[in-house]
C-alpha atoms as a PDB file:
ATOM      1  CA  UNK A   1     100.496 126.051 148.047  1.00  0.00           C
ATOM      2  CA  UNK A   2     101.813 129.542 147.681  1.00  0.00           C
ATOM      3  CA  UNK A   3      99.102 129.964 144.753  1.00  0.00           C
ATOM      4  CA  UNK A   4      96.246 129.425 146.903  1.00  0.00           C
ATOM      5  CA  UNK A   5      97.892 131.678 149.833  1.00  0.00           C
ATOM      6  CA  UNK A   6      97.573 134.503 146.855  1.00  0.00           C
ATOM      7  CA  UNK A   7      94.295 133.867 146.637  1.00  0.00           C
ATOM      8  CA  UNK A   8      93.103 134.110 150.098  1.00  0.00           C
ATOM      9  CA  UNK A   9      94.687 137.518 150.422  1.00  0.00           C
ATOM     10  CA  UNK A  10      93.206 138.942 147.312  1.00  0.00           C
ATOM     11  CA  UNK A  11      90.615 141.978 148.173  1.00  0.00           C
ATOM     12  CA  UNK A  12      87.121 141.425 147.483  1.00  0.00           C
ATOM     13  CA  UNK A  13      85.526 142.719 144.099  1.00  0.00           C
ATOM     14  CA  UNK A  14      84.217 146.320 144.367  1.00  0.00           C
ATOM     15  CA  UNK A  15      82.776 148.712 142.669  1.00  0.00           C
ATOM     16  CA  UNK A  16      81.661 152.080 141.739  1.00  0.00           C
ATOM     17  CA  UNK A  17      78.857 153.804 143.119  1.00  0.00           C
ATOM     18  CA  UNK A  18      78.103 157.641 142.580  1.00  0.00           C
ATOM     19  CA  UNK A  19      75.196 159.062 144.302  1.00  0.00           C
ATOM     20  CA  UNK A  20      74.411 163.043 144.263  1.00  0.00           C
ATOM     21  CA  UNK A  21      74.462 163.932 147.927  1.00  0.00           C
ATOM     22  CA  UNK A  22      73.743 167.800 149.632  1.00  0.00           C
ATOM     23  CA  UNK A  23      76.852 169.908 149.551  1.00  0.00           C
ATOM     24  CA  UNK A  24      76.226 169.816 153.488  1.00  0.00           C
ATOM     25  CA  UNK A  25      76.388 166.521 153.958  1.00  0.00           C
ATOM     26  CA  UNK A  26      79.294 165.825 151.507  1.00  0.00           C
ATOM     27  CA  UNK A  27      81.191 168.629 153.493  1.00  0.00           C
ATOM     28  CA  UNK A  28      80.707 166.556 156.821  1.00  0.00           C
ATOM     29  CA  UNK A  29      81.850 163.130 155.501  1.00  0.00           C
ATOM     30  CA  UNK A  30      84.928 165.791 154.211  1.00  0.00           C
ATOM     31  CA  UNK A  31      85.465 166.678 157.391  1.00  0.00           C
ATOM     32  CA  UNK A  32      84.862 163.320 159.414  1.00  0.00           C
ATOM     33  CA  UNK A  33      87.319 161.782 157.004  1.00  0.00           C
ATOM     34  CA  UNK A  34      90.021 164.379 158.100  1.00  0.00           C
ATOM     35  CA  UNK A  35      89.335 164.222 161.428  1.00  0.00           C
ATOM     36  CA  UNK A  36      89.921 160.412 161.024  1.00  0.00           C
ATOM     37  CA  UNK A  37      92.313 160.456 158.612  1.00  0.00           C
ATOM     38  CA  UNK A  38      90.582 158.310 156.117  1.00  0.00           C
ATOM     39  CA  UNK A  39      89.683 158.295 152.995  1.00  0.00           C
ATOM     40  CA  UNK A  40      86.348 160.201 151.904  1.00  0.00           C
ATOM     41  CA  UNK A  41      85.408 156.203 149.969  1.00  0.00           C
ATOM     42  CA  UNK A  42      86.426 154.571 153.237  1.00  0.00           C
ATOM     43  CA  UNK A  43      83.527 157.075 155.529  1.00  0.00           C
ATOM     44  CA  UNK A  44      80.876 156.086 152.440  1.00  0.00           C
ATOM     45  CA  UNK A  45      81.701 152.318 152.990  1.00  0.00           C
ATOM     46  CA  UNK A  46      81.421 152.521 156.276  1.00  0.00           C
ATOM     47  CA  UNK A  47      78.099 154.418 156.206  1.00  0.00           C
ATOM     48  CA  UNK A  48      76.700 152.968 153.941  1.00  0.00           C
ATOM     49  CA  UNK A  49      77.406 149.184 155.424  1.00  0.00           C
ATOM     50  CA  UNK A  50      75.453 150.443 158.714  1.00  0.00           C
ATOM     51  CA  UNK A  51      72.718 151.632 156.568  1.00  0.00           C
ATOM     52  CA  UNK A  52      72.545 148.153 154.923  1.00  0.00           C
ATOM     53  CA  UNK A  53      73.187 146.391 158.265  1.00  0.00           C
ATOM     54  CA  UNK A  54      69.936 148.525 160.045  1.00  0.00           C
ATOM     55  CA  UNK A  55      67.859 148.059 157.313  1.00  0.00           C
ATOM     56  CA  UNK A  56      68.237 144.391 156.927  1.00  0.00           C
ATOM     57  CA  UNK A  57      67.835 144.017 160.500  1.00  0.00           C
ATOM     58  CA  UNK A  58      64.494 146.266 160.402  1.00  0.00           C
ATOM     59  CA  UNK A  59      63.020 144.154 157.480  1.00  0.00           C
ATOM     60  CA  UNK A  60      63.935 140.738 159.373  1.00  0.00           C
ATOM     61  CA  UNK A  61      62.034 142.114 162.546  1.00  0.00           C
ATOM     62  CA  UNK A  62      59.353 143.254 159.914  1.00  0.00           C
ATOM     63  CA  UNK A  63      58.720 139.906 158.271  1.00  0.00           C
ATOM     64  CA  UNK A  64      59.060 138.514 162.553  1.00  0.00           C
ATOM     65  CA  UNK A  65      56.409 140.642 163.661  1.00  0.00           C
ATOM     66  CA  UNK A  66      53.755 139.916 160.712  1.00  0.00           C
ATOM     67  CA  UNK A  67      54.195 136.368 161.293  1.00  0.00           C
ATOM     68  CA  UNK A  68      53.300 137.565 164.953  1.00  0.00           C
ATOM     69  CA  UNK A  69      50.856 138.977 164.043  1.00  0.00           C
ATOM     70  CA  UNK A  70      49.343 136.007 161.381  1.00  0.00           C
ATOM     71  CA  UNK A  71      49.726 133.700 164.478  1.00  0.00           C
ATOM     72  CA  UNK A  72      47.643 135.942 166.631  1.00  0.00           C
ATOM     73  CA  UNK A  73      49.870 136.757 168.924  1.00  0.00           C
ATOM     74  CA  UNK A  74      48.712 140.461 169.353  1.00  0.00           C
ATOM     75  CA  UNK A  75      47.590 142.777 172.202  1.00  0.00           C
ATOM     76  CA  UNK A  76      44.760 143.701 172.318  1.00  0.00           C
ATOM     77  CA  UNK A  77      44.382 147.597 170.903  1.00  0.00           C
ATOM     78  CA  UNK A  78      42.397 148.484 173.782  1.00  0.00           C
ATOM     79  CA  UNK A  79      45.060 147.448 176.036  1.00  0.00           C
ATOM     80  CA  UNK A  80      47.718 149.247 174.422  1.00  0.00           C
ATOM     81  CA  UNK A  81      45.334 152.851 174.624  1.00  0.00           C
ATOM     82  CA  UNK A  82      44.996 152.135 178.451  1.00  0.00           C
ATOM     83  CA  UNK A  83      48.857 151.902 178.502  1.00  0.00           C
ATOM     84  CA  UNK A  84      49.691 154.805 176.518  1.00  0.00           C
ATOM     85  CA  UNK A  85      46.877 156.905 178.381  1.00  0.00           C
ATOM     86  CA  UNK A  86      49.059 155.886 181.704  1.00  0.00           C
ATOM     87  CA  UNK A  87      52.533 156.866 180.519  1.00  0.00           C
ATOM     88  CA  UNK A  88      51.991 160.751 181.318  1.00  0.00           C
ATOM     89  CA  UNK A  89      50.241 160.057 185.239  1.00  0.00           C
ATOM     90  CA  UNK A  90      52.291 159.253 188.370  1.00  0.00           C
ATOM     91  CA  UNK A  91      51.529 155.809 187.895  1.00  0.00           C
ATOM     92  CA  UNK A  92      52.405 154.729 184.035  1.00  0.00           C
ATOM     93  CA  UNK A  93      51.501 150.896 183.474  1.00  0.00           C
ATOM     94  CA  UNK A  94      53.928 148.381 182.346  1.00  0.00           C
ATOM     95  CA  UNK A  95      53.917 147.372 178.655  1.00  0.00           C
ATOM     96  CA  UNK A  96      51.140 145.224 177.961  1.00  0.00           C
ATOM     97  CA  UNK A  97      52.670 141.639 177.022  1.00  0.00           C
ATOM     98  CA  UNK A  98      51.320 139.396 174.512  1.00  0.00           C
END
């Protein structure tokens, strides 16, 4: 029992990545990870899993929208001019809706 208890407290694999970033940018992430007292690696993780997290989401709501679109469920582009024309008068329309 004590074996497996080991086990389920052992960190995940990791490894290295090195990217070349703009002195400017390296020099905030510096400077965030003082401010937070963390590790420069721990601001990079944490970026960089947000990154991963928005763009999955994006490409999800990509691939949602194009089967939208393949099912016909679209508004018509005239519609959408007529809205957009309306957004800078005193009386904007709402959204069109499909």
């Amino acid at each position: 029992m004590m074996k497996n208890q080991s086990n389920a407290r052992r960190k995940p694999e990791t490894r290295v990545l090195t990217a070349h970033v703009p002195a400017e940018l390296a020099l905030k992430v510096d400077q965030l990870a003082e401010q937070l007292e963390r590790p420069r690696g721990w601001i990079v993780k944490q970026a960089l899993i947000a990154w991963m997290d928005e763009e999955e989401l994006r490409h999800q709501m990509t691939l949602e929208g194009l089967a939208e679109a393949d099912a016909g469920h679209v508004v018509p582009h005239e519609e959408v001019e007529k809205w957009i024309r309306s957004l800078g008068t005193n009386k904007p329309l709402p959204p069109p809706i499909v």
